[in-house]
N, C-alpha and C. Protein backbone atom coordinates (compact mmCIF):
# COMPACT_ATOMS: atom_id res chain seq x y z
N UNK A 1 0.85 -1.17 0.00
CA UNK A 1 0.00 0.00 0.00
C UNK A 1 0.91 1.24 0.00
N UNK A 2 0.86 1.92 -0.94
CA UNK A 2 1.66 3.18 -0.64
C UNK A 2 0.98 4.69 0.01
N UNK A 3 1.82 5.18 0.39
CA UNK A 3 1.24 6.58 1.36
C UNK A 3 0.56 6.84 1.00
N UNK A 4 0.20 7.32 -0.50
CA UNK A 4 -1.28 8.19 -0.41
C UNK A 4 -2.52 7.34 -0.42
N UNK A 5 -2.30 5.66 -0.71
CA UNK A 5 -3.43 4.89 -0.25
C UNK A 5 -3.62 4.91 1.52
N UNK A 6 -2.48 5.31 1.95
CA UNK A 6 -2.94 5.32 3.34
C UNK A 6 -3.55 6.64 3.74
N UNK A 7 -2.73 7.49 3.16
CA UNK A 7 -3.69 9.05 3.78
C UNK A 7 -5.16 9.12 3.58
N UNK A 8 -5.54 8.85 2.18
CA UNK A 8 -6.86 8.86 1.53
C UNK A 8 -7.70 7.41 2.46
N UNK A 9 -7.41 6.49 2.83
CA UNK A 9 -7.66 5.57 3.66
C UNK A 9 -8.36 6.30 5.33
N UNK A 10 -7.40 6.70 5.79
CA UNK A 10 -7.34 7.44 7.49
C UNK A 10 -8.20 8.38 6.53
N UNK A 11 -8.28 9.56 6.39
CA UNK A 11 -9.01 10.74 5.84
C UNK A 11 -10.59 10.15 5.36
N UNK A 12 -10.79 9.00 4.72
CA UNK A 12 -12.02 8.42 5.08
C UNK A 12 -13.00 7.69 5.74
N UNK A 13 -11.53 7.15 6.56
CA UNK A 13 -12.24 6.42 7.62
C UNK A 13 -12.52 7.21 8.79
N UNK A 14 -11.72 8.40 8.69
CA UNK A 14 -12.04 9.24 9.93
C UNK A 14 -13.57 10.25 9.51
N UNK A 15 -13.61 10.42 8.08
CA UNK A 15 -14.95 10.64 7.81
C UNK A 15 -16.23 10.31 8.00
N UNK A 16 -16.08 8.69 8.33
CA UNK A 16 -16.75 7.88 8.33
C UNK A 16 -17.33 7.76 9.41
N UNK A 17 -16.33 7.70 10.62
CA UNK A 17 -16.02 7.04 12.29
C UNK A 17 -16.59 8.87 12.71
N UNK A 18 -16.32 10.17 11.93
CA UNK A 18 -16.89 11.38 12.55
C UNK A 18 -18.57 11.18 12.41
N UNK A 19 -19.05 10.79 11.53
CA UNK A 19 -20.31 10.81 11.69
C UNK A 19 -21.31 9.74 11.96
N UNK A 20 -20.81 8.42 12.61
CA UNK A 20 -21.30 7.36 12.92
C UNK A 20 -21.95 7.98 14.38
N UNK A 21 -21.50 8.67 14.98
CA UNK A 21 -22.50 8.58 16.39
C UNK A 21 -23.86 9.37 16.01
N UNK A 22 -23.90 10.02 15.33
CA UNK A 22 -24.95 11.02 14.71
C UNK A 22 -26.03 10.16 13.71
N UNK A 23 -25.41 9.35 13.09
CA UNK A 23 -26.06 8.67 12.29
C UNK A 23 -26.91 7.50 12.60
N UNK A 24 -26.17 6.91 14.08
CA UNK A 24 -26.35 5.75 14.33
C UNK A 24 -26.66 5.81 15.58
N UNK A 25 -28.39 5.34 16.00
CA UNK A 25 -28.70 5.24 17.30
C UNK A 25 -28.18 4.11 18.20
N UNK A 26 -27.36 3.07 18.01
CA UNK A 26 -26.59 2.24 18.62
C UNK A 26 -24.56 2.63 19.00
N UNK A 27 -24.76 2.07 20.03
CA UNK A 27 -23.75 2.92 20.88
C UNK A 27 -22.62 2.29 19.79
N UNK A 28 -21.69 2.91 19.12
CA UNK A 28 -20.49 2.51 18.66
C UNK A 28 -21.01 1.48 17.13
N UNK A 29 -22.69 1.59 16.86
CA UNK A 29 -22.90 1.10 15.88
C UNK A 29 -23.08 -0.02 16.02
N UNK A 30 -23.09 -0.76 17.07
CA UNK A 30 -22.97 -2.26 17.12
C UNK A 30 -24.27 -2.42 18.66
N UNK A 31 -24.07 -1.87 19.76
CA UNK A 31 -24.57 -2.17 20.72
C UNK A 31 -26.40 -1.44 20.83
N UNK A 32 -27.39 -1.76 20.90
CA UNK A 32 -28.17 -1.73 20.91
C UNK A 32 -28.56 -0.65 22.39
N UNK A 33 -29.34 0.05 22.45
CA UNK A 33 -29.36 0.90 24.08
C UNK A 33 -31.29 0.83 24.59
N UNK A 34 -31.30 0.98 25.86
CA UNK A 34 -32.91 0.93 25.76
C UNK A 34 -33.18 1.97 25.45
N UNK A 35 -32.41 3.41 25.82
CA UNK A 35 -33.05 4.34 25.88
C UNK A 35 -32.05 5.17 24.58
N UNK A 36 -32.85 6.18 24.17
CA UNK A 36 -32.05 6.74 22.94
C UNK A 36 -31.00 7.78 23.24
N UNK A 37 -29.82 8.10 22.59
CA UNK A 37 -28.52 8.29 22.37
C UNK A 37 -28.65 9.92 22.49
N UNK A 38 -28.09 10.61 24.08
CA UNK A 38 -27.98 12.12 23.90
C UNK A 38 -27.28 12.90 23.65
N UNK A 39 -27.20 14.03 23.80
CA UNK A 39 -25.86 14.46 23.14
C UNK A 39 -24.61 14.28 23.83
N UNK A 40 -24.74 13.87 24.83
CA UNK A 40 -23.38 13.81 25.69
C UNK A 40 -22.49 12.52 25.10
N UNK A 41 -23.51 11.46 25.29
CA UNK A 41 -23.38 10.12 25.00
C UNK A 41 -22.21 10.23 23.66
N UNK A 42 -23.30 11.15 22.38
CA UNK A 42 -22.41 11.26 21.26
C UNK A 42 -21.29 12.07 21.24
N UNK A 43 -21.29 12.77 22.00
CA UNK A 43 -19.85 13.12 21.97
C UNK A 43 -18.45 12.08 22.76
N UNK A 44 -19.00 11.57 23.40
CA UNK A 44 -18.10 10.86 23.82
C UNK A 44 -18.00 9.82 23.10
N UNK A 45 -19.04 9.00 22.39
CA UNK A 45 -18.08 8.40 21.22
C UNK A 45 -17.38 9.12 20.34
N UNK A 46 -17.83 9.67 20.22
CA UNK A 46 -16.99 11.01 19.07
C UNK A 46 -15.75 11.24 19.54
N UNK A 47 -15.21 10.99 20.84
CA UNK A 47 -14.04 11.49 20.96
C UNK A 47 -13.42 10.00 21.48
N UNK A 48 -14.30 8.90 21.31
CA UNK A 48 -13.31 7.04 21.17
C UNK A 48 -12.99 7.00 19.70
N UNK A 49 -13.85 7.59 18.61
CA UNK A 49 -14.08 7.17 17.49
C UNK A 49 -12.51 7.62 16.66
N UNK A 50 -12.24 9.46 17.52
CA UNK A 50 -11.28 10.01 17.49
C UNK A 50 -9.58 8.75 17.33
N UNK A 51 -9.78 8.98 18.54
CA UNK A 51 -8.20 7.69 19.08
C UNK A 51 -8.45 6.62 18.01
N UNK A 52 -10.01 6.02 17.96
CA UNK A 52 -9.75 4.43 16.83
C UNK A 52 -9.15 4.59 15.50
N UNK A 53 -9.44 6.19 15.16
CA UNK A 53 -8.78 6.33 13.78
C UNK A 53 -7.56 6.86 13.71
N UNK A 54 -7.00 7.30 14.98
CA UNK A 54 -5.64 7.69 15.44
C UNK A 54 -4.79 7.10 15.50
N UNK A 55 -4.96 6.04 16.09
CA UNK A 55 -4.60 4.65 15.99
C UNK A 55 -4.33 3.80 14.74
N UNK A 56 -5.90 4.03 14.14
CA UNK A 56 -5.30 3.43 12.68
C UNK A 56 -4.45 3.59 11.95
N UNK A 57 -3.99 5.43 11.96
CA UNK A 57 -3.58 6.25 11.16
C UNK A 57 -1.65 6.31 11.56
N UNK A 58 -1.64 5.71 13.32
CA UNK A 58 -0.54 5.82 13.73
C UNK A 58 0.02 4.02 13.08
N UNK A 59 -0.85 2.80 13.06
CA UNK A 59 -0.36 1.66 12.46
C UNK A 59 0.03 1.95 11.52
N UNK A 60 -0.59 2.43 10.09
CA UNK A 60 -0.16 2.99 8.42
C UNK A 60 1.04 3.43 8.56
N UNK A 61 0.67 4.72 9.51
CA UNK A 61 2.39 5.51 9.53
C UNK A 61 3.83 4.24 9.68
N UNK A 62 3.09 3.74 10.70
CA UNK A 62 4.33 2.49 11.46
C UNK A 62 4.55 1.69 9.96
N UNK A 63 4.03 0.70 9.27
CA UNK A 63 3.86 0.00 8.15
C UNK A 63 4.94 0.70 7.60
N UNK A 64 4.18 2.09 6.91
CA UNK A 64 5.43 2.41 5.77
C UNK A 64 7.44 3.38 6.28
N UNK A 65 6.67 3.00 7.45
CA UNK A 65 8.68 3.89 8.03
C UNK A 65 8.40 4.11 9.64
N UNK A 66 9.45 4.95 9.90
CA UNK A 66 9.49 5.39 10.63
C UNK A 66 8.06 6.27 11.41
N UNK A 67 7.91 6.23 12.84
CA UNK A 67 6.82 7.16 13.25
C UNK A 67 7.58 8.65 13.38
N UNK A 68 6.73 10.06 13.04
CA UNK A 68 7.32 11.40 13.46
C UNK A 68 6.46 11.60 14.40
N UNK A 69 7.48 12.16 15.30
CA UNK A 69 7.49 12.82 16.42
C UNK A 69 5.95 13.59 16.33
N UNK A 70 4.97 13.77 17.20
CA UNK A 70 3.85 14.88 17.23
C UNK A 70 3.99 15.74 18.57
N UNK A 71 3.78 17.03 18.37
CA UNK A 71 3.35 17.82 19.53
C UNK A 71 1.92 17.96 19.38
N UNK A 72 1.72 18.91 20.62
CA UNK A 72 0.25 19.68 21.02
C UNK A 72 -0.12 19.65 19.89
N UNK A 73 0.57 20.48 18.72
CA UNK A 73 -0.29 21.33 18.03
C UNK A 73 -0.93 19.95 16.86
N UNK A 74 -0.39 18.68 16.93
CA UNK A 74 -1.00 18.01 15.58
C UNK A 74 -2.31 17.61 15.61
N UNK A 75 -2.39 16.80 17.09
CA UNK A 75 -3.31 16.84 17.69
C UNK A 75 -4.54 18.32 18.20
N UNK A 76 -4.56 19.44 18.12
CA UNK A 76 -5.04 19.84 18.38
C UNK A 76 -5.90 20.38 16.86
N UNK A 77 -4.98 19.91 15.50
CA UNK A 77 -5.69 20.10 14.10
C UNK A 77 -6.32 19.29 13.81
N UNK A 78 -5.95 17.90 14.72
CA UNK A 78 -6.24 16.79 14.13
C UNK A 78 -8.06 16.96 14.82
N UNK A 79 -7.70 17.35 15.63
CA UNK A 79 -9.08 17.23 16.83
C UNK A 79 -10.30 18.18 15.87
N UNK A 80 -9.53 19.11 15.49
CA UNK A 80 -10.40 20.41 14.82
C UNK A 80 -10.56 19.83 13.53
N UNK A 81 -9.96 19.38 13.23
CA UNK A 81 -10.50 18.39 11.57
C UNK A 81 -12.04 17.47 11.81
N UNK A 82 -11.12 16.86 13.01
CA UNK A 82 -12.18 15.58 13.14
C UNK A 82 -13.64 15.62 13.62
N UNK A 83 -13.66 17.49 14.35
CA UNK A 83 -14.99 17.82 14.48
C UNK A 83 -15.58 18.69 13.45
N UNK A 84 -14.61 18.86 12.29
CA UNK A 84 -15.19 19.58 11.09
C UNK A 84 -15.91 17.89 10.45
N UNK A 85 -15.27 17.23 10.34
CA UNK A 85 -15.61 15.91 9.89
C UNK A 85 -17.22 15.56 10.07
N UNK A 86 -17.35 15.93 11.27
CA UNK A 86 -18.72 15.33 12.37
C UNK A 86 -20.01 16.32 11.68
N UNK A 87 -19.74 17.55 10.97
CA UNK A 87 -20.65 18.40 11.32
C UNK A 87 -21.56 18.04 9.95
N UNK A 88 -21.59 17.57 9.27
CA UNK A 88 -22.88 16.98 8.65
C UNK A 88 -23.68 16.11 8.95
N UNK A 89 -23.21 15.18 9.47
CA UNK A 89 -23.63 14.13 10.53
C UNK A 89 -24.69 14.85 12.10
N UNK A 90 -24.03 15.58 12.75
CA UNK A 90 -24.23 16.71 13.70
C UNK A 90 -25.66 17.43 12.89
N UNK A 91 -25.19 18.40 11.90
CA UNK A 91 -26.56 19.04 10.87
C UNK A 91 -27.95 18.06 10.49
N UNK A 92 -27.57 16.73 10.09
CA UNK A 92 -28.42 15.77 10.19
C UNK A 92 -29.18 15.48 11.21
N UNK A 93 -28.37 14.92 12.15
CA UNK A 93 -29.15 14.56 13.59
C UNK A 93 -30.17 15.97 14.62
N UNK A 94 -29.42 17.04 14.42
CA UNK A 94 -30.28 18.34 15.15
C UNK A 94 -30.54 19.47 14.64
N UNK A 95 -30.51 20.08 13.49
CA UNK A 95 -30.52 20.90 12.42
C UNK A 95 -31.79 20.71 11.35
N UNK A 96 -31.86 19.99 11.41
CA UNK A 96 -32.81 18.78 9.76
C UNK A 96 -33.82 18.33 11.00
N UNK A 97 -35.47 18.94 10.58
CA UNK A 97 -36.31 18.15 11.03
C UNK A 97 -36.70 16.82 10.34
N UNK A 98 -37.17 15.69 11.50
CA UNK A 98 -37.22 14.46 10.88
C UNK A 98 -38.94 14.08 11.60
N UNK A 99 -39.63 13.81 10.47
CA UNK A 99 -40.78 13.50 10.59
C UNK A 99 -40.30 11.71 11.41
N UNK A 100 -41.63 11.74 12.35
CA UNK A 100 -42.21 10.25 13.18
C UNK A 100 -42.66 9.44 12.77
């Protein structure tokens, strides 16, 4: 797999993983809840969903070389990406009325 299959890879899967709590009334997409999903709830997957693709994105890196060094600041774009990511998902779920 070469780098830009991995960037374009992470960059969609983090697209993907930003708007799954919004989209999806089951906790993490998989777990079923009795009661329905608030906003707190979704943000806090929103910020596991964060690390799972961080993670992914830090294996790829590992695969093709060496890992670079990150400060504060990569993470703090990465964070601001990943809630630009969310906000159609976000516009969907509380923005957009949805008929019963």
């Amino acid at each position: 797999m070469t780098q830009t299959v991995s960037v374009w890879l992470v960059v969609l899967f983090g697209l993907l993983a930003a708007n799954l709590p919004f989209v999806s009334n089951r906790l993490f997409a998989v777990l079923a809840l009795k009661t329905p999903k608030n906003l707190a709830v979704r943000l806090a997957e929103l910020v596991v969903w964060y690390f799972v693709v961080g993670g992914v994105g830090l294996y790829l890196e590992q695969r093709a070389g060496q890992i670079a060094p990150q400060g504060w600041e990569f993470y703090a774009i990465t964070g601001a990406l990943f809630i630009t990511f969310a906000f159609p998902g976000f516009t969907w779920r509380y923005l957009f009325k949805h008929r019963n």
